[in-house]
N, C-alpha and C. Protein backbone atom coordinates (compact mmCIF):
# COMPACT_ATOMS: atom_id res chain seq x y z
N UNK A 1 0.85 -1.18 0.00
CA UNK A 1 0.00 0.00 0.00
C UNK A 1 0.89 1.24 0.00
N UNK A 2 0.41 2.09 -0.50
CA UNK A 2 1.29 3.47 -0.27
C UNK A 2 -0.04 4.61 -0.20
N UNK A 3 0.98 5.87 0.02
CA UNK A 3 -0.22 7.02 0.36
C UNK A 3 -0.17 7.93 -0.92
N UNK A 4 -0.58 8.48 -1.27
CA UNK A 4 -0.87 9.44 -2.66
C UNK A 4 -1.67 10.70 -1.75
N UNK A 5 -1.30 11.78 -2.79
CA UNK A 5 -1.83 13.16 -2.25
C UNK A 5 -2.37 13.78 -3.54
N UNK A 6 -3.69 13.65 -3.77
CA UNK A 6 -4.61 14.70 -4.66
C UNK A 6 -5.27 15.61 -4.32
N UNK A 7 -5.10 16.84 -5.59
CA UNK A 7 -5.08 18.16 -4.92
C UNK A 7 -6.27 18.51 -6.28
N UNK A 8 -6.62 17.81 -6.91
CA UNK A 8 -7.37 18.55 -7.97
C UNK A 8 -8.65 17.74 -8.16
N UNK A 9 -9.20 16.93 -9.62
CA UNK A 9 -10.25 16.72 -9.92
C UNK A 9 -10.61 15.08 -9.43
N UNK A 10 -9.33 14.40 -8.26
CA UNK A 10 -9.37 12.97 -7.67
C UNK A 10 -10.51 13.47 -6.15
N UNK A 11 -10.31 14.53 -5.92
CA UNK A 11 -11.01 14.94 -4.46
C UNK A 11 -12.39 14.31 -4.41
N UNK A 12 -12.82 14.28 -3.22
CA UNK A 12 -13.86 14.18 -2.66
C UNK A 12 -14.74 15.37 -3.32
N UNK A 13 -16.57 15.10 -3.96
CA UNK A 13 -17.10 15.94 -4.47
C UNK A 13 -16.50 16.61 -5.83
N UNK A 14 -15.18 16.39 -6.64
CA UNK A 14 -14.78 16.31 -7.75
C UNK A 14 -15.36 15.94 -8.92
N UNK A 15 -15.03 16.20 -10.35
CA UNK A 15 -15.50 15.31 -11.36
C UNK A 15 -14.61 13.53 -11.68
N UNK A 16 -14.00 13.54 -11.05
CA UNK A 16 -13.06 12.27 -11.00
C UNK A 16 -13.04 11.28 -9.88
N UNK A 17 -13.90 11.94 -9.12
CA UNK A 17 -13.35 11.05 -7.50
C UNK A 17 -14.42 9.72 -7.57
N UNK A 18 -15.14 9.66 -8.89
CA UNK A 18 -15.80 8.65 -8.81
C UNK A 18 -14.87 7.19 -8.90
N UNK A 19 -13.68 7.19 -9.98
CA UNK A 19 -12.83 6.27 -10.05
C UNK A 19 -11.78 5.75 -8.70
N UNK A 20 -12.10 6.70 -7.84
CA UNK A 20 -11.41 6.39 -6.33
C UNK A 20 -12.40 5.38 -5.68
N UNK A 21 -13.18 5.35 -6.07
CA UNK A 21 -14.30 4.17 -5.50
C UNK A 21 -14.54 3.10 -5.97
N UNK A 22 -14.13 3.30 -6.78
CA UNK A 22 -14.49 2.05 -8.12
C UNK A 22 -13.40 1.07 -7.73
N UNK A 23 -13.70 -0.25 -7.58
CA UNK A 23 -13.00 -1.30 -6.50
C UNK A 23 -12.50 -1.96 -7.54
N UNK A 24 -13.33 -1.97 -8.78
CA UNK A 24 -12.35 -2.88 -9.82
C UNK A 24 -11.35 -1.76 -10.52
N UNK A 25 -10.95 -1.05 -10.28
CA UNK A 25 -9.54 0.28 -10.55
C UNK A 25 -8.66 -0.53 -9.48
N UNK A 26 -8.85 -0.66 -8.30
CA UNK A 26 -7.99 -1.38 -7.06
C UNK A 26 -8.74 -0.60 -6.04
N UNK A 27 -7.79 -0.52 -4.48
CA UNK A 27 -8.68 -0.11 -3.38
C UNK A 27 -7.92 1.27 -3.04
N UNK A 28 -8.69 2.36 -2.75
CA UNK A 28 -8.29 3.26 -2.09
C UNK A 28 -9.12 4.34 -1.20
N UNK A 29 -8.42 3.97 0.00
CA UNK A 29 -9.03 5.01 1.24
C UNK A 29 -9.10 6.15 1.56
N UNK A 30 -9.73 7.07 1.91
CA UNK A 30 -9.04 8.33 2.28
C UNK A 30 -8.70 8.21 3.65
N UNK A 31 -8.23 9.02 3.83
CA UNK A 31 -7.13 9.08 4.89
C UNK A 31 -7.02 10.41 5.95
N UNK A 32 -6.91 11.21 4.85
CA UNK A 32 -7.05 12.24 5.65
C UNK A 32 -7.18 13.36 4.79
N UNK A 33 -6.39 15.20 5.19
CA UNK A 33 -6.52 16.19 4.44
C UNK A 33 -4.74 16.46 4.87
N UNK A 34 -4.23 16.97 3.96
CA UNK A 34 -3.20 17.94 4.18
C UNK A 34 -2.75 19.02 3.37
N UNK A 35 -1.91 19.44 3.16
CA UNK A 35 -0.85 20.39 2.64
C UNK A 35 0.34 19.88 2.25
N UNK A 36 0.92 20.77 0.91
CA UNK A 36 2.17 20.52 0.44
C UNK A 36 3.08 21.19 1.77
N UNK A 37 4.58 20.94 2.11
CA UNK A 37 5.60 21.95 3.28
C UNK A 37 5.80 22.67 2.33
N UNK A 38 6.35 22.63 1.26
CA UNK A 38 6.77 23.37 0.46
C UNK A 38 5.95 23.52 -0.56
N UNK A 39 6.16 25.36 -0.69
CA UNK A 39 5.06 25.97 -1.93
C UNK A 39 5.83 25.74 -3.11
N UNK A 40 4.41 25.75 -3.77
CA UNK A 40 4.25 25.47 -5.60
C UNK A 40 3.20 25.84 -6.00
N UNK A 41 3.25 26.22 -7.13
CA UNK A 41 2.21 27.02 -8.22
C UNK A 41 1.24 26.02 -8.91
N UNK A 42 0.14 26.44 -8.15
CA UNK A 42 -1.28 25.82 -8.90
C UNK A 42 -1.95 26.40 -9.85
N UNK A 43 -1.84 26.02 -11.04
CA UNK A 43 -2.29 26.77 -12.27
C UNK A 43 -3.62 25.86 -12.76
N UNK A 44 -4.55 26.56 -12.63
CA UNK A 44 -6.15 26.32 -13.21
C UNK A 44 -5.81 26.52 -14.92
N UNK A 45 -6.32 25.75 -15.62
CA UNK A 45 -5.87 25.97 -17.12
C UNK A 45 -6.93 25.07 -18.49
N UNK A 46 -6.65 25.23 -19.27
CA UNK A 46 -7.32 24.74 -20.43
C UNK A 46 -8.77 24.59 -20.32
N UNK A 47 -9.46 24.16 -21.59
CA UNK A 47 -10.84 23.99 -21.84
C UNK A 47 -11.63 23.73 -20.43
N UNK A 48 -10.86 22.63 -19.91
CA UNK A 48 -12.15 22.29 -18.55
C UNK A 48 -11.04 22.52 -17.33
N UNK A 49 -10.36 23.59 -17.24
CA UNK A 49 -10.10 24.15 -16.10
C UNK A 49 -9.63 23.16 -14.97
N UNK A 50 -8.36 22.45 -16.09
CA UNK A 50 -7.84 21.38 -14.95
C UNK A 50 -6.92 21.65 -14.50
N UNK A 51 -6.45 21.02 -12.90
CA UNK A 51 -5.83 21.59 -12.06
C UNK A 51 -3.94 22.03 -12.35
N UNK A 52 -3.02 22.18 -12.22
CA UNK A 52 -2.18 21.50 -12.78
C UNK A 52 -0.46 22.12 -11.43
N UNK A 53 -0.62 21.32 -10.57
CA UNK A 53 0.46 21.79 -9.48
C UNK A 53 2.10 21.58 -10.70
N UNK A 54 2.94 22.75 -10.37
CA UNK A 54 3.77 22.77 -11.44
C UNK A 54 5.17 22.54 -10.36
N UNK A 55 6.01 22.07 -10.90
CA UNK A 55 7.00 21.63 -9.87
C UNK A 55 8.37 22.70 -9.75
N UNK A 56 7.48 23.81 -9.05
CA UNK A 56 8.70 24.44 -8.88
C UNK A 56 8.80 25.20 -7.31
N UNK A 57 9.35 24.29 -6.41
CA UNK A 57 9.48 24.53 -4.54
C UNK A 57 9.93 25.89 -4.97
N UNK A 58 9.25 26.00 -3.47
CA UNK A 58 9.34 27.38 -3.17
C UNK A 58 8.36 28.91 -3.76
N UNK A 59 8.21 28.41 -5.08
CA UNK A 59 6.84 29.52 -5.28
C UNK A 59 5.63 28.84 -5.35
N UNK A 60 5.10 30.37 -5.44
CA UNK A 60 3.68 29.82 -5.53
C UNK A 60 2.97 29.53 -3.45
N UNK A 61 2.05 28.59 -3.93
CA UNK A 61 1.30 28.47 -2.31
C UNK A 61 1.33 26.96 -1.31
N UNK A 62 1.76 26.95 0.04
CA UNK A 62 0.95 25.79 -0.19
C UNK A 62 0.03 25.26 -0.70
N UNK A 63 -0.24 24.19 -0.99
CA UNK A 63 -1.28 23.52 -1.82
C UNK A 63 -2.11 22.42 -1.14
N UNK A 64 -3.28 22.27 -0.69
CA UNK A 64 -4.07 21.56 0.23
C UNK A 64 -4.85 20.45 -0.68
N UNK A 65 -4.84 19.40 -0.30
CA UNK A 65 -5.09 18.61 -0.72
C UNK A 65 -5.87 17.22 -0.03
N UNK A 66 -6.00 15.63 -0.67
CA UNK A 66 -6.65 14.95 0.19
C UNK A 66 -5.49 13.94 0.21
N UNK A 67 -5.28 12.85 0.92
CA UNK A 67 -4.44 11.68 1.32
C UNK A 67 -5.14 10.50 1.10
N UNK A 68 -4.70 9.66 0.64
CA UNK A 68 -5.41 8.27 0.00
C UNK A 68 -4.42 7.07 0.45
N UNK A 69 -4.70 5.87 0.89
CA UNK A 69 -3.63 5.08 1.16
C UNK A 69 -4.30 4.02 -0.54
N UNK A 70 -3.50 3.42 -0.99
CA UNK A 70 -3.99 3.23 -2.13
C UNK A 70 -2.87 1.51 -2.55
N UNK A 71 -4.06 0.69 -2.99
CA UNK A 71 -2.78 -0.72 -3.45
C UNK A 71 -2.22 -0.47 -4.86
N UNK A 72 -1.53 -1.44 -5.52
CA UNK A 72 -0.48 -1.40 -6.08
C UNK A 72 -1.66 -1.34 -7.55
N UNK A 73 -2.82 -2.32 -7.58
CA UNK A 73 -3.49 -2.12 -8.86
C UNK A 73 -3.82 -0.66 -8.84
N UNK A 74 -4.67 0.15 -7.71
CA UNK A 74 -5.12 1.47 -8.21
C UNK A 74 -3.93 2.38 -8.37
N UNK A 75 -2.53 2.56 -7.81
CA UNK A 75 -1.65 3.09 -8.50
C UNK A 75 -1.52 3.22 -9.99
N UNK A 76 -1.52 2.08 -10.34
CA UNK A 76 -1.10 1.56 -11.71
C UNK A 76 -2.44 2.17 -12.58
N UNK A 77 -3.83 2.07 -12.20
CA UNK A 77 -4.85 2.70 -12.87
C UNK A 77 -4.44 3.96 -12.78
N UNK A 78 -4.14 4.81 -12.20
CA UNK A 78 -3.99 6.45 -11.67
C UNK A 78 -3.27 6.96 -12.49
N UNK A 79 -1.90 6.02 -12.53
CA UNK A 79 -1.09 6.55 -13.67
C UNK A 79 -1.56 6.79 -15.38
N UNK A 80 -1.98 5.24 -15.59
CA UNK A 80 -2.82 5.66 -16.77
C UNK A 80 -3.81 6.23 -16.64
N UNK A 81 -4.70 6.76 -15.90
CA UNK A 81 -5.88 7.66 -15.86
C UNK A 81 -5.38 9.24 -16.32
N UNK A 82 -3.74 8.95 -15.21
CA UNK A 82 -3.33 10.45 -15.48
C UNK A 82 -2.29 10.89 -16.68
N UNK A 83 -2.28 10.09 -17.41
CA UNK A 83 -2.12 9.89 -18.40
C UNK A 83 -0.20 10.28 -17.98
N UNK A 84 0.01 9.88 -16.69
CA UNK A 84 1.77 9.25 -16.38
C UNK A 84 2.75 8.41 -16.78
N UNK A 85 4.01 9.30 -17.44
CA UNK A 85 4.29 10.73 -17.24
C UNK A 85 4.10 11.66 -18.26
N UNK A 86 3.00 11.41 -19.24
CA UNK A 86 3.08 12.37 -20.24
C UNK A 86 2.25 13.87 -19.97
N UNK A 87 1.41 13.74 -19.10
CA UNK A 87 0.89 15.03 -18.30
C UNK A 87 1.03 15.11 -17.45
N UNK A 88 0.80 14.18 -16.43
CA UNK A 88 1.35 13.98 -15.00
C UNK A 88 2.66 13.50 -14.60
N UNK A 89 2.92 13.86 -13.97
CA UNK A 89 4.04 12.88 -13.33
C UNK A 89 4.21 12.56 -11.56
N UNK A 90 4.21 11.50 -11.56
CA UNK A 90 4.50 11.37 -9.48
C UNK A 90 5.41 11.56 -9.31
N UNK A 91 5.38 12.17 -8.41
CA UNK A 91 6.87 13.01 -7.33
C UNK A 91 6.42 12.81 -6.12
N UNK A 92 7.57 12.50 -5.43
CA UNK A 92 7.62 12.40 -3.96
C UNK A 92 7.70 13.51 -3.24
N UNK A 93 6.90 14.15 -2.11
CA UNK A 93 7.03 15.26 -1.75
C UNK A 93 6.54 15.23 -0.54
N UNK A 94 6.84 16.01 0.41
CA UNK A 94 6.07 16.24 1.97
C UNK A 94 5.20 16.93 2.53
N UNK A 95 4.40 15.95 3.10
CA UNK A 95 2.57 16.90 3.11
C UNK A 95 2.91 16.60 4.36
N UNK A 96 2.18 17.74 5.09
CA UNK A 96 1.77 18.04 6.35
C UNK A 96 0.13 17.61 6.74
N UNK A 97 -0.13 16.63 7.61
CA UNK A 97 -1.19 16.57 7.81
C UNK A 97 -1.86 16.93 8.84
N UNK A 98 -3.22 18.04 7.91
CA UNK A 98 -4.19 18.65 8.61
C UNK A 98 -4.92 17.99 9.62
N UNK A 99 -5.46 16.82 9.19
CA UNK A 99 -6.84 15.97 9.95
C UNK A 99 -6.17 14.90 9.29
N UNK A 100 -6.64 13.91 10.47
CA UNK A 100 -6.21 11.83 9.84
C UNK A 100 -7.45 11.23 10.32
N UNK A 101 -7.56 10.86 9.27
CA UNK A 101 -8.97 9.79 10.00
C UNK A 101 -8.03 8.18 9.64
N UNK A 102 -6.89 7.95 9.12
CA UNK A 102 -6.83 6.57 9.08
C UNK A 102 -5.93 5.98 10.08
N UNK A 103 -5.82 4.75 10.16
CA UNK A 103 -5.27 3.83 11.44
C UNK A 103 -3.66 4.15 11.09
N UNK A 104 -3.27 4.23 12.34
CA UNK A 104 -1.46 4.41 12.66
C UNK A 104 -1.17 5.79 12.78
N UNK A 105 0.21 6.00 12.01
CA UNK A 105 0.97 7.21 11.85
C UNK A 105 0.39 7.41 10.26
């Protein structure tokens, strides 16, 4: 399992967060809410005003987001959903968490 941090159209009440539920994608929980530590520039953009965090620390804002603990199949859907790495790409980065609703640290 690992944790993932979405900040755009994967959220809760989103146009996408339906595929976070969807059990045959794989399983994923939410977890909690947090924040990026380090700021970056969230640019709202194109036809349907999708989200797009740009990777450059230090400007820009924190960026608040949701926490997902997620298995190895819905990774693998996410990437191709997000069409990774040709629009997206995963990066490892450090969120501060706001609220946890899931078990442990």
């Amino acid at each position: 399992m690992a944790h993932i941090f979405v900040y755009g159209t994967l959220k809760r009440g989103q146009p996408n967060h339906k595929v976070m539920l969807d059990h045959s994608h794989g399983l994923a929980a939410f977890r909690g809410r947090g924040c990026t530590v380090e700021s970056f520039p969230l640019v709202i953009a194109g036809e349907h005003n999708i989200p797009w965090l740009l990777y450059l620390p230090g400007k820009g804002h924190c960026v608040t987001g949701e926490i997902y603990e997620v298995d190895e199949q819905m990774l693998r859907f996410l990437d191709d959903f997000e069409d990774c790495p040709s629009m997206y790409q995963r990066t490892a980065l450090q969120v501060q968490v706001l609220e946890w609703e899931g078990d442990g640290d």
